[in-house]
N, C-alpha and C. Protein backbone atom coordinates (compact mmCIF):
# COMPACT_ATOMS: atom_id res chain seq x y z
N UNK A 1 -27.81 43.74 -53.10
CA UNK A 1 -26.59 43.01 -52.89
C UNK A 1 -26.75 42.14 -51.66
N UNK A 2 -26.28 40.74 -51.74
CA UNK A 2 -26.17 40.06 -50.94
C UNK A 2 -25.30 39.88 -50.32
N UNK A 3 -24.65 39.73 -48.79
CA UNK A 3 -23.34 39.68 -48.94
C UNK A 3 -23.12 38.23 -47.90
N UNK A 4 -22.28 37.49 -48.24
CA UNK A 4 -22.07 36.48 -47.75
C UNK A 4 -20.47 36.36 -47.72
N UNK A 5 -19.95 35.76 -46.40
CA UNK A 5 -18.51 35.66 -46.00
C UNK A 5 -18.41 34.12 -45.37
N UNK A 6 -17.77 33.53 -46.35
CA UNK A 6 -17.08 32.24 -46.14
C UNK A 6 -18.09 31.30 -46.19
N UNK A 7 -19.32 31.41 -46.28
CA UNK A 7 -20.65 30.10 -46.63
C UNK A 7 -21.40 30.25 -45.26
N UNK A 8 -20.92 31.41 -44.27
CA UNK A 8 -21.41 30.89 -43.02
C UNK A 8 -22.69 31.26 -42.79
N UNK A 9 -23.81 30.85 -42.22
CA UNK A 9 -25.32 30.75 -41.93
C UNK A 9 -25.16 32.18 -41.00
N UNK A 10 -25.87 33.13 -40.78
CA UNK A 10 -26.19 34.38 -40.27
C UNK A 10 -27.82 34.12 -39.47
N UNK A 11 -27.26 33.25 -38.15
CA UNK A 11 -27.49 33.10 -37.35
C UNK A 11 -27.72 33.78 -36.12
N UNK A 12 -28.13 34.09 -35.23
CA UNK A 12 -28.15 35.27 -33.78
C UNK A 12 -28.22 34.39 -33.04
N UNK A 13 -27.36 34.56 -32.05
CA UNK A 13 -27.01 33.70 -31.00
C UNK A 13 -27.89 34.05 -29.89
N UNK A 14 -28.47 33.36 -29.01
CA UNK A 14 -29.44 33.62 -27.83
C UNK A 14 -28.88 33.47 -26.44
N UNK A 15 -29.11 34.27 -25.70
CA UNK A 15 -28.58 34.34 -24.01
C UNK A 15 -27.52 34.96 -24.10
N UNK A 16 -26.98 36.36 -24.98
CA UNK A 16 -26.16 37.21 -24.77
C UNK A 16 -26.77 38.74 -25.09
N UNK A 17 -26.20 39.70 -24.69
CA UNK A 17 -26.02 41.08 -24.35
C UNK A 17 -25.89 41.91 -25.81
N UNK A 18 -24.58 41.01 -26.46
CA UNK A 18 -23.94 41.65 -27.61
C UNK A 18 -25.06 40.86 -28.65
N UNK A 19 -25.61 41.43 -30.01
CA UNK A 19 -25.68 40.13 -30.43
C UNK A 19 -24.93 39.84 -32.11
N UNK A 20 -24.67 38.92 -32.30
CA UNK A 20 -24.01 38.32 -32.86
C UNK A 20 -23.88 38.77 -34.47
N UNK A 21 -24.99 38.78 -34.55
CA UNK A 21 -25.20 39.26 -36.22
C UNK A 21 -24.53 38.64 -37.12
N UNK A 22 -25.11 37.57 -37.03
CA UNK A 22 -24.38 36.21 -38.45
C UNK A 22 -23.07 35.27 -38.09
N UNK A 23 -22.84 35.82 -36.77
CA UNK A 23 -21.79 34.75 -36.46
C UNK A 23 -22.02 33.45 -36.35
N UNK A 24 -21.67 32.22 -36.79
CA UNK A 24 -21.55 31.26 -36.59
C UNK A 24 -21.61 30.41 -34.87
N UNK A 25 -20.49 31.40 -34.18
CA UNK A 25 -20.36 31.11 -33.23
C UNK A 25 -20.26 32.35 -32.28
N UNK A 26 -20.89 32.35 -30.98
CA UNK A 26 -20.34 33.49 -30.13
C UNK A 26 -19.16 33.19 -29.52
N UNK A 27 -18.63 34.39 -28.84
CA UNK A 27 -17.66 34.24 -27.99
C UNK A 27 -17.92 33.28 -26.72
N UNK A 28 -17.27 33.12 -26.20
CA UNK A 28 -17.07 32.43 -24.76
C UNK A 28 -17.05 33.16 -23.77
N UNK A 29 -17.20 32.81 -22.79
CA UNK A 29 -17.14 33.68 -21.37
C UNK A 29 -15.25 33.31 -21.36
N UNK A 30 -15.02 32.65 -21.35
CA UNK A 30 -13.27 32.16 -21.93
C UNK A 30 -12.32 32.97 -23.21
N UNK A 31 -13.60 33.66 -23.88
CA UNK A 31 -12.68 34.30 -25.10
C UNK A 31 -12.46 33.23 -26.21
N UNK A 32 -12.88 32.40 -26.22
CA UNK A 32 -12.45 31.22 -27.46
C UNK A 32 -14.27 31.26 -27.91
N UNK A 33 -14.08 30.84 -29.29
CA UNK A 33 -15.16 30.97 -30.14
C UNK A 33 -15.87 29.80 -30.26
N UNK A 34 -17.06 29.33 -30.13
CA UNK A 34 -17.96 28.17 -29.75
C UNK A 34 -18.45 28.14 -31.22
N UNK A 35 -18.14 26.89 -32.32
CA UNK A 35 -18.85 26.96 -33.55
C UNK A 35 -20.38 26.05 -33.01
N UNK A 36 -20.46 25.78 -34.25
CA UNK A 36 -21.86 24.85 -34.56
C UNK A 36 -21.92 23.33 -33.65
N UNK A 37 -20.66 23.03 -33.73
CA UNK A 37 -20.07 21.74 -33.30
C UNK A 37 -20.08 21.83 -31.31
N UNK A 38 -20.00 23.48 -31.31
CA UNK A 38 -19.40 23.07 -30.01
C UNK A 38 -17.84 23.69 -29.25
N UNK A 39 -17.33 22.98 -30.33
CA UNK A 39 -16.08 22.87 -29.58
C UNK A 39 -15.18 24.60 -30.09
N UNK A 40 -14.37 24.90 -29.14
CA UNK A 40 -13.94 26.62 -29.28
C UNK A 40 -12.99 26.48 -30.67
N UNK A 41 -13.20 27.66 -31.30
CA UNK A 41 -11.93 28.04 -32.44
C UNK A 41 -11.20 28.67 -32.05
N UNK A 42 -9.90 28.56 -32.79
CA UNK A 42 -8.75 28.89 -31.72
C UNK A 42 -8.65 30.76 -32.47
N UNK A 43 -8.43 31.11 -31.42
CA UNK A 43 -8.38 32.91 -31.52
C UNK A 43 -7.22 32.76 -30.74
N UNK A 44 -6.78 34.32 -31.56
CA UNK A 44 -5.16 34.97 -30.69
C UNK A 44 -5.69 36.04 -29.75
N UNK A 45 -5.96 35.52 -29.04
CA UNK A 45 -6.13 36.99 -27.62
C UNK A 45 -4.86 36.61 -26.65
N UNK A 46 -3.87 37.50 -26.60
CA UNK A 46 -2.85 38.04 -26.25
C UNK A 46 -3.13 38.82 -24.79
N UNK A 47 -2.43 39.12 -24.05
CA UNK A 47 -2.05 40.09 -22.93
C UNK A 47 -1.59 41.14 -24.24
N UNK A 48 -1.88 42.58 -24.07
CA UNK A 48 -1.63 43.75 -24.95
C UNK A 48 -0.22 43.95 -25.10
N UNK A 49 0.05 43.52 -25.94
CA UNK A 49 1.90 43.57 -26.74
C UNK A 49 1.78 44.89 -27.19
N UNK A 50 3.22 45.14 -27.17
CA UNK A 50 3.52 46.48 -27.07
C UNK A 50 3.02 47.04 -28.24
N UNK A 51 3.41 46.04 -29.59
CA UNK A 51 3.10 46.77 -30.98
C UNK A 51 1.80 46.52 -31.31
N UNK A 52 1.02 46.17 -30.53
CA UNK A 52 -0.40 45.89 -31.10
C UNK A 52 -1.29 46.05 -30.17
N UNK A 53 -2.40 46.58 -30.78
CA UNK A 53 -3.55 47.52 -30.01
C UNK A 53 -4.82 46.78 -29.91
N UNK A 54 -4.74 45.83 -30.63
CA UNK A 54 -6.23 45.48 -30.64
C UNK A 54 -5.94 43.76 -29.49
N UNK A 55 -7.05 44.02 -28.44
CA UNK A 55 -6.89 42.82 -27.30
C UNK A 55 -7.77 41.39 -27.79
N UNK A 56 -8.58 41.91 -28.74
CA UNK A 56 -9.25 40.76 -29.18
C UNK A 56 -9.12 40.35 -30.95
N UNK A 57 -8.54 39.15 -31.21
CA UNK A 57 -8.57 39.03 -32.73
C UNK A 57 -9.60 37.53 -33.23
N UNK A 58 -9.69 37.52 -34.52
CA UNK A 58 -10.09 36.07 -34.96
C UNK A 58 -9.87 36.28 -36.51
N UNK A 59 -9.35 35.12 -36.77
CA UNK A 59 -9.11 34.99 -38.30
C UNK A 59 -10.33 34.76 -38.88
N UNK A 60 -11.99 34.60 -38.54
CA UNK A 60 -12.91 34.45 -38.85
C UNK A 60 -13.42 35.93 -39.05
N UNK A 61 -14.30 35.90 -40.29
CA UNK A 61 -14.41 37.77 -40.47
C UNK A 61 -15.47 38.11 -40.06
N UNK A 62 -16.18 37.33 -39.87
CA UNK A 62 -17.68 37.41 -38.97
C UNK A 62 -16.84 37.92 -37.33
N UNK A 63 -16.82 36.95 -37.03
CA UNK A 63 -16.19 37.17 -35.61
C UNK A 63 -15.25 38.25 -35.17
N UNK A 64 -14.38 38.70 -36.28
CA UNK A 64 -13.81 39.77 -36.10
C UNK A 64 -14.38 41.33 -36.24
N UNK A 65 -15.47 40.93 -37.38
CA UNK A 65 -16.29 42.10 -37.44
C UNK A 65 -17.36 42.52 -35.77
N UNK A 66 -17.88 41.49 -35.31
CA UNK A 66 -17.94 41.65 -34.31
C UNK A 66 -17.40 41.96 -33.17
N UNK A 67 -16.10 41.74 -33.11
CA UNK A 67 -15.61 42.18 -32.17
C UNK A 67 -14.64 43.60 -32.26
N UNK A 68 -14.87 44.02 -33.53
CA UNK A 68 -14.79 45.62 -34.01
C UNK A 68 -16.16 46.41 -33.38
N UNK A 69 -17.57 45.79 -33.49
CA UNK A 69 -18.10 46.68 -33.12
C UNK A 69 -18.29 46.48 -31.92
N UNK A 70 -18.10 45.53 -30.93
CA UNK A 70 -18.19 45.62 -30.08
C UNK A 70 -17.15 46.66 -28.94
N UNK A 71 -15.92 46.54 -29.70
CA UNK A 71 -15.26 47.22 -29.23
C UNK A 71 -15.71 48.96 -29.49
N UNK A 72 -15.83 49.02 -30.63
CA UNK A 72 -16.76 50.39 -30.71
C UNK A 72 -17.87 50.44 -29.94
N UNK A 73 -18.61 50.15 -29.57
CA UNK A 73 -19.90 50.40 -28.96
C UNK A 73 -19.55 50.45 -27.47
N UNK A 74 -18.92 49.71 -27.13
CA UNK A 74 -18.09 50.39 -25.43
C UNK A 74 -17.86 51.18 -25.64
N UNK A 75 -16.76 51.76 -26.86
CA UNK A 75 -15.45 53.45 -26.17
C UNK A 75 -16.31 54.23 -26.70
N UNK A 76 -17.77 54.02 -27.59
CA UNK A 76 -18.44 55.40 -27.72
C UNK A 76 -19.61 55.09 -26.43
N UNK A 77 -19.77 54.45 -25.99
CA UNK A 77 -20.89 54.11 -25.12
C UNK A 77 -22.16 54.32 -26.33
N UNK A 78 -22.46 53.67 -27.11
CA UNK A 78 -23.56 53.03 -27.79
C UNK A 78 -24.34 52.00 -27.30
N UNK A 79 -25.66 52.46 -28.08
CA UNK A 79 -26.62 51.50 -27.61
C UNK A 79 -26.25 49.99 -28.21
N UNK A 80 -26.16 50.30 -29.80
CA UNK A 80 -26.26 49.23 -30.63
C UNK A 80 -25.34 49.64 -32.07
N UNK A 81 -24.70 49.31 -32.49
CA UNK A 81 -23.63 49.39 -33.71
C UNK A 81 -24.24 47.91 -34.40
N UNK A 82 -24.15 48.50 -35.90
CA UNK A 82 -24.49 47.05 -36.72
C UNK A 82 -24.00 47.55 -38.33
N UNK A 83 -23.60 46.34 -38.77
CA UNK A 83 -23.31 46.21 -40.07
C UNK A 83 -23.91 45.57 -40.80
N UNK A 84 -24.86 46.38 -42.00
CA UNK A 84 -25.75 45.70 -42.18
C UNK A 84 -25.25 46.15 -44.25
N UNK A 85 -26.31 45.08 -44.97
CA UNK A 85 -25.89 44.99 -46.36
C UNK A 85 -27.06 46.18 -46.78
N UNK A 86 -26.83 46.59 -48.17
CA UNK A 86 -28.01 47.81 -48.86
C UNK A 86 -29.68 47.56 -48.41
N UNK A 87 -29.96 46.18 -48.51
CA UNK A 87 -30.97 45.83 -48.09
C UNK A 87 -31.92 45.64 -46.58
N UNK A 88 -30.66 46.00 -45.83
CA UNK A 88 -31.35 46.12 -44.15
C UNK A 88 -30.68 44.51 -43.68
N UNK A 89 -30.12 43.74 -43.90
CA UNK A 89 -29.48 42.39 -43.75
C UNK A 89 -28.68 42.47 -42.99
N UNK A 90 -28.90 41.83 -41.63
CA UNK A 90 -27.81 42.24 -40.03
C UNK A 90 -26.45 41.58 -40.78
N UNK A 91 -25.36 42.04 -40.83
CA UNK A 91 -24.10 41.19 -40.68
C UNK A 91 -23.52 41.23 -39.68
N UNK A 92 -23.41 42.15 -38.83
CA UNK A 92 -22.49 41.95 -37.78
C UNK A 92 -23.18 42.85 -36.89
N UNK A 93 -23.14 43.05 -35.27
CA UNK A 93 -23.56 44.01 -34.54
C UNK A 93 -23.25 43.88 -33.25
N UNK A 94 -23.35 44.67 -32.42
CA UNK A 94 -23.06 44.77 -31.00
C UNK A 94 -24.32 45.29 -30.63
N UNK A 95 -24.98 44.76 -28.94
CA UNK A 95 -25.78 45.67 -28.99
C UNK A 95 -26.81 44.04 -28.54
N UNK A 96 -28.20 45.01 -27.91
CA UNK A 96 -29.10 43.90 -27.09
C UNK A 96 -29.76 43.37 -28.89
N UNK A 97 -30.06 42.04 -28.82
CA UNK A 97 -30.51 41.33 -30.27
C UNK A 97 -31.77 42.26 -30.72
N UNK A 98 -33.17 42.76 -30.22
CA UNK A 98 -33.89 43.50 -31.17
C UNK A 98 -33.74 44.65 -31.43
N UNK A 99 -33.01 45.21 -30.65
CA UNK A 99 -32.29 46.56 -31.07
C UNK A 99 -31.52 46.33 -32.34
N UNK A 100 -30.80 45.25 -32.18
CA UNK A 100 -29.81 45.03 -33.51
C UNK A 100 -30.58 44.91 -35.09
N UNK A 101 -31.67 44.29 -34.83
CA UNK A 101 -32.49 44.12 -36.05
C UNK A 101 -33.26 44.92 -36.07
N UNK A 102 -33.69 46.35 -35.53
CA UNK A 102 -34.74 46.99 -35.15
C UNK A 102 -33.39 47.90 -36.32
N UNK A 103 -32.50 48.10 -35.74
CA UNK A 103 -31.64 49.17 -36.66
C UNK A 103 -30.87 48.55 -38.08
N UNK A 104 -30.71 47.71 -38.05
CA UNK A 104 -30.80 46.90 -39.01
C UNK A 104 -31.49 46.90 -40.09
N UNK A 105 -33.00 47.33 -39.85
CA UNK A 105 -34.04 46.90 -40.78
C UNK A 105 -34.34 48.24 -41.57
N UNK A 106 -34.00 49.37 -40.63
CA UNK A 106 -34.30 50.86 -40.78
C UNK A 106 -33.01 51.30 -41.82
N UNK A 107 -31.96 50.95 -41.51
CA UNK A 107 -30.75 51.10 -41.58
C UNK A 107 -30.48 51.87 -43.60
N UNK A 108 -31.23 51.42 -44.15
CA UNK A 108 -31.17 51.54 -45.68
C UNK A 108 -32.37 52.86 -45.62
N UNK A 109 -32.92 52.67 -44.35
CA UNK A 109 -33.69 54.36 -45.06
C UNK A 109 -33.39 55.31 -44.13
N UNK A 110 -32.64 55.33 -42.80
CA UNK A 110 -31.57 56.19 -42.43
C UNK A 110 -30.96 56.72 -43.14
N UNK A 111 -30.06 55.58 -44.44
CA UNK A 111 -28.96 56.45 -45.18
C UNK A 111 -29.87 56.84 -46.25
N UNK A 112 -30.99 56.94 -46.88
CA UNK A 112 -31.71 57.02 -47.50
C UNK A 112 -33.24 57.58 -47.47
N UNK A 113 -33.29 58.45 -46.84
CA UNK A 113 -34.81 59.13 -46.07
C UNK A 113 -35.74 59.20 -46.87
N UNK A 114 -35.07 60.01 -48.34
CA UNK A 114 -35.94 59.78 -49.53
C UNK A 114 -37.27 58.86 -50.10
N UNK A 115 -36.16 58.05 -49.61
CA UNK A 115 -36.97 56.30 -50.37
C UNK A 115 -38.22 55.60 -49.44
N UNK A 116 -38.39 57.04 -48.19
CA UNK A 116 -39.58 56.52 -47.29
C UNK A 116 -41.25 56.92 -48.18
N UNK A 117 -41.68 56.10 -47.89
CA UNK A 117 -43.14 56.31 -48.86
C UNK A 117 -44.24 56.13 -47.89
N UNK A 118 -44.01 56.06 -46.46
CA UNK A 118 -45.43 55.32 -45.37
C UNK A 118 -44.81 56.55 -44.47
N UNK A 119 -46.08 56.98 -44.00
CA UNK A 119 -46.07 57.95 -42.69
C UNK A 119 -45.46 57.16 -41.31
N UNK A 120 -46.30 56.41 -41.39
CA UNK A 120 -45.27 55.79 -40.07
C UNK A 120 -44.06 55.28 -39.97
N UNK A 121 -43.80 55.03 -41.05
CA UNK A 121 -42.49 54.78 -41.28
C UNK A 121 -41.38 55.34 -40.95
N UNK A 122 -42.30 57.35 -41.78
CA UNK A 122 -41.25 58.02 -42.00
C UNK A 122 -41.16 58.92 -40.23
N UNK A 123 -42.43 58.62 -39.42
CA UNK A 123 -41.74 59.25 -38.32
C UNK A 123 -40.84 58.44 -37.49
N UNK A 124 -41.01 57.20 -37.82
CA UNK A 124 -40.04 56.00 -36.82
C UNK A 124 -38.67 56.87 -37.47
N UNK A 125 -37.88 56.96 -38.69
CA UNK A 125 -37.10 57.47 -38.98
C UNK A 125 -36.74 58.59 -38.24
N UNK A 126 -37.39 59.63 -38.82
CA UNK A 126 -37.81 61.00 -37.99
C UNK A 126 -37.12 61.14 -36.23
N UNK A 127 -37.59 60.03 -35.93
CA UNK A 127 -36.90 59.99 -34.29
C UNK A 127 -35.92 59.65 -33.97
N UNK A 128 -35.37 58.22 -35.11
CA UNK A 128 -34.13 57.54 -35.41
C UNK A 128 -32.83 58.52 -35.57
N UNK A 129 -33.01 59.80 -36.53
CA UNK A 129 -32.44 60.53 -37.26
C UNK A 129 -31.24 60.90 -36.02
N UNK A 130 -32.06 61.63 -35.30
CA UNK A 130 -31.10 62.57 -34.53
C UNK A 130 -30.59 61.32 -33.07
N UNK A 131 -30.31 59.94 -32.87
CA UNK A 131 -29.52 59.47 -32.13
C UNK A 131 -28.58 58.45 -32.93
N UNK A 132 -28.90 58.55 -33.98
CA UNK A 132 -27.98 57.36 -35.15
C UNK A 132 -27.01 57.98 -36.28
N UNK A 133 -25.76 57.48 -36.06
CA UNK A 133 -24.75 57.85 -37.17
C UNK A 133 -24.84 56.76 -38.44
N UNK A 134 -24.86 56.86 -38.81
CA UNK A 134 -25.15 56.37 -40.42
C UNK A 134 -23.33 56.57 -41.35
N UNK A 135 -22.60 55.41 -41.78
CA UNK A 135 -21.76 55.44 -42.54
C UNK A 135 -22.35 54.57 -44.13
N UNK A 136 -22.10 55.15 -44.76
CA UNK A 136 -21.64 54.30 -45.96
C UNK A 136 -20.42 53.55 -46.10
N UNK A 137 -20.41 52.74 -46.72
CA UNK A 137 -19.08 52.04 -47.10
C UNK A 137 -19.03 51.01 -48.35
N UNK A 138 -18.34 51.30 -49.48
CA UNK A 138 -18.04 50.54 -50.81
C UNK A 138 -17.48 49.30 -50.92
N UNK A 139 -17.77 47.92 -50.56
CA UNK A 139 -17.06 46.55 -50.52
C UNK A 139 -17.02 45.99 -51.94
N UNK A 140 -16.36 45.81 -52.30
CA UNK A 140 -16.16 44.80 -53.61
C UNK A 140 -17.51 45.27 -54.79
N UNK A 141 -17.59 46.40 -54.87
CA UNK A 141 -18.40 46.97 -56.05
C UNK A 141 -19.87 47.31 -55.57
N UNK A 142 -20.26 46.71 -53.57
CA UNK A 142 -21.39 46.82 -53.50
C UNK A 142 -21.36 47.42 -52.07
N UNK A 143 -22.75 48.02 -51.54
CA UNK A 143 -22.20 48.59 -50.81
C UNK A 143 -23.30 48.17 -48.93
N UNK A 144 -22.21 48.65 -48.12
CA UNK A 144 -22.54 48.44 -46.50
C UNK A 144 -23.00 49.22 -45.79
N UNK A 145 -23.85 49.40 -44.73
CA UNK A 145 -24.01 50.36 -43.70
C UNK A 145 -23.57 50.16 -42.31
N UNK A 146 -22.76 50.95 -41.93
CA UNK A 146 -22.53 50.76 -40.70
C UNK A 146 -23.44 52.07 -39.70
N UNK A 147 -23.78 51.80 -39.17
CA UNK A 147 -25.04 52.18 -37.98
C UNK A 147 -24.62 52.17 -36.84
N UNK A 148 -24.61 53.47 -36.03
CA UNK A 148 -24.31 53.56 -34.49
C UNK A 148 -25.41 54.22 -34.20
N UNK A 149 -26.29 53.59 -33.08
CA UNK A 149 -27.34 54.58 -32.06
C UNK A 149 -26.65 54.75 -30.99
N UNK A 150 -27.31 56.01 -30.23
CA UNK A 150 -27.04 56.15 -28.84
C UNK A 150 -25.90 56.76 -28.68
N UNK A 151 -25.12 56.74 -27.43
CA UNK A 151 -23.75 57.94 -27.47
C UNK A 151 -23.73 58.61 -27.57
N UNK A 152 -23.00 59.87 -27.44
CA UNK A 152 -22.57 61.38 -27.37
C UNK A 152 -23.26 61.66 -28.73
N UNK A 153 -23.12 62.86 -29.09
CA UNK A 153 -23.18 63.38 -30.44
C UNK A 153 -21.53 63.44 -31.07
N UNK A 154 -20.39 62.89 -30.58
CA UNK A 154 -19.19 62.69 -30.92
C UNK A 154 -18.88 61.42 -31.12
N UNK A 155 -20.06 60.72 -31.64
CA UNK A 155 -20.17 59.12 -32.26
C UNK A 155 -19.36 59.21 -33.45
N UNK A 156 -19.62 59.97 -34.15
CA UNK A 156 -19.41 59.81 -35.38
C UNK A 156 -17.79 59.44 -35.50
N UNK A 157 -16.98 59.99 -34.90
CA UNK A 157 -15.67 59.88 -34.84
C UNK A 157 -15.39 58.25 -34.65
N UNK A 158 -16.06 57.87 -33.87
CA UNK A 158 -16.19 56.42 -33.22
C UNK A 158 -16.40 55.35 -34.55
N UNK A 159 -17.69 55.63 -35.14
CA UNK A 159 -17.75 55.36 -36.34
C UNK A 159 -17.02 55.52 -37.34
N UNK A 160 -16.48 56.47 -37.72
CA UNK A 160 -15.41 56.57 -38.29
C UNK A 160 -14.18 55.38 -38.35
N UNK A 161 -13.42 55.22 -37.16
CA UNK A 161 -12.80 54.55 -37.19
C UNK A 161 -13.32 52.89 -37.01
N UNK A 162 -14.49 53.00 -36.71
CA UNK A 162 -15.10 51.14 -36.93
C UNK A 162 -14.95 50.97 -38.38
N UNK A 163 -15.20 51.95 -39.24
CA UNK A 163 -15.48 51.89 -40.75
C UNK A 163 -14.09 51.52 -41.37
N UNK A 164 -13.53 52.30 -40.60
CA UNK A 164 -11.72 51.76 -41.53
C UNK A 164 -11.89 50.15 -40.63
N UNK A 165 -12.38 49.83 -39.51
CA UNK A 165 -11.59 48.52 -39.16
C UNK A 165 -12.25 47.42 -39.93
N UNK A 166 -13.93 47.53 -40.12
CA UNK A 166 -14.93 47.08 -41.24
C UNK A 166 -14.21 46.88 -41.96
N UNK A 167 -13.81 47.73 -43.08
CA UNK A 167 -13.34 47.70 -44.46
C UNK A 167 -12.04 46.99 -44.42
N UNK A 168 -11.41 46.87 -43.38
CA UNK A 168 -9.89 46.53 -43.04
C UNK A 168 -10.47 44.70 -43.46
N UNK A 169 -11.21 44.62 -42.74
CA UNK A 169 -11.43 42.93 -42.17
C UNK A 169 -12.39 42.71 -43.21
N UNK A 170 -13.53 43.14 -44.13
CA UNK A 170 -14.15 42.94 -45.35
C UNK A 170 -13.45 42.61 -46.48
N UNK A 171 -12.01 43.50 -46.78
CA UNK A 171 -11.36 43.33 -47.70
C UNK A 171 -10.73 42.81 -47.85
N UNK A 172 -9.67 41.88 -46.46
CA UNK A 172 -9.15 40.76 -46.55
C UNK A 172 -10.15 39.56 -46.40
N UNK A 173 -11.05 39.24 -46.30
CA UNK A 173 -11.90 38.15 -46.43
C UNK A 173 -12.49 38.26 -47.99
N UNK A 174 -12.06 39.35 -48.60
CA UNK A 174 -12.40 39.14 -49.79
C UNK A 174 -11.57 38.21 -50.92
């Protein structure tokens, strides 16, 4: 499965911390979103209103997916969180850029150990195993991985709730 959201190029942005994982555009040191062009897209970042919890939004689902895991990967203190398609395909991630594709690439035989056939392979896994939470998740008939390294062994909870915000922001861009 391929997964593609809105036509946009899945790109990694260079000279940041987080990385991008298919965004179009990164954030700003300003909080406004820098496309292709340049110029910022307009995002609702608010001072925290009473009825609403989340400090960072974007009507872009790339961008919002990112800034789901980014927000996850702070409150669990993670290395690297990524959303990636059946095939190991970065979509979204938080996290230093080869880390992101390093888990990324693994990411389909994490949830899948079975399907390892190379010794070296299977001990890179092997070591992977015990600092990475591994979710599944069902999008539009096909399916996602969401991936947390690093953090407590009480990640999973963390993950947990990235997965409802994933699926939240996957399914309206659907």
């Amino acid at each position: 499965m391929s997964l593609s959201l809105s036509n946009q190029q899945l790109v990694p942005q260079r000279g940041s911390d987080d990385c991008a994982g298919g965004q179009r555009g990164a954030p700003s040191a300003e909080g406004a979103v820098a496309t292709e062009g340049g110029a910022p897209d307009e995002t609702r970042e608010e001072g925290p209103p009473t009825s609403e919890r989340r400090r960072r939004r974007s009507d872009d689902p790339i961008t919002a997916l990112h800034y789901q895991l980014s927000t996850t990967r702070s409150e669990a203190n993670l290395d690297v969180v990524v959303l990636v398609d059946d095939s190991g395909c970065l979509v979204a991630g938080a996290g230093a850029w080869p880390a992101c594709e390093e888990l990324a690439a693994y990411a389909p035989l994490l949830a899948n150990p079975d399907a390892v056939q190379n010794a070296a392979v299977g001990s890179r896994i092997a070591a992977l195993t015990a600092e990475v939470e591994v979710q599944s998740l069902s999008v539009a008939g096909g399916e996602v991985l969401l991936c947390g390294r690093g953090g407590t062994a009480a990640r999973g909870a963390s993950i947990a709730r990235a997965a409802a915000g994933c699926l939240r922001i996957l399914r309206a861009a659907a």
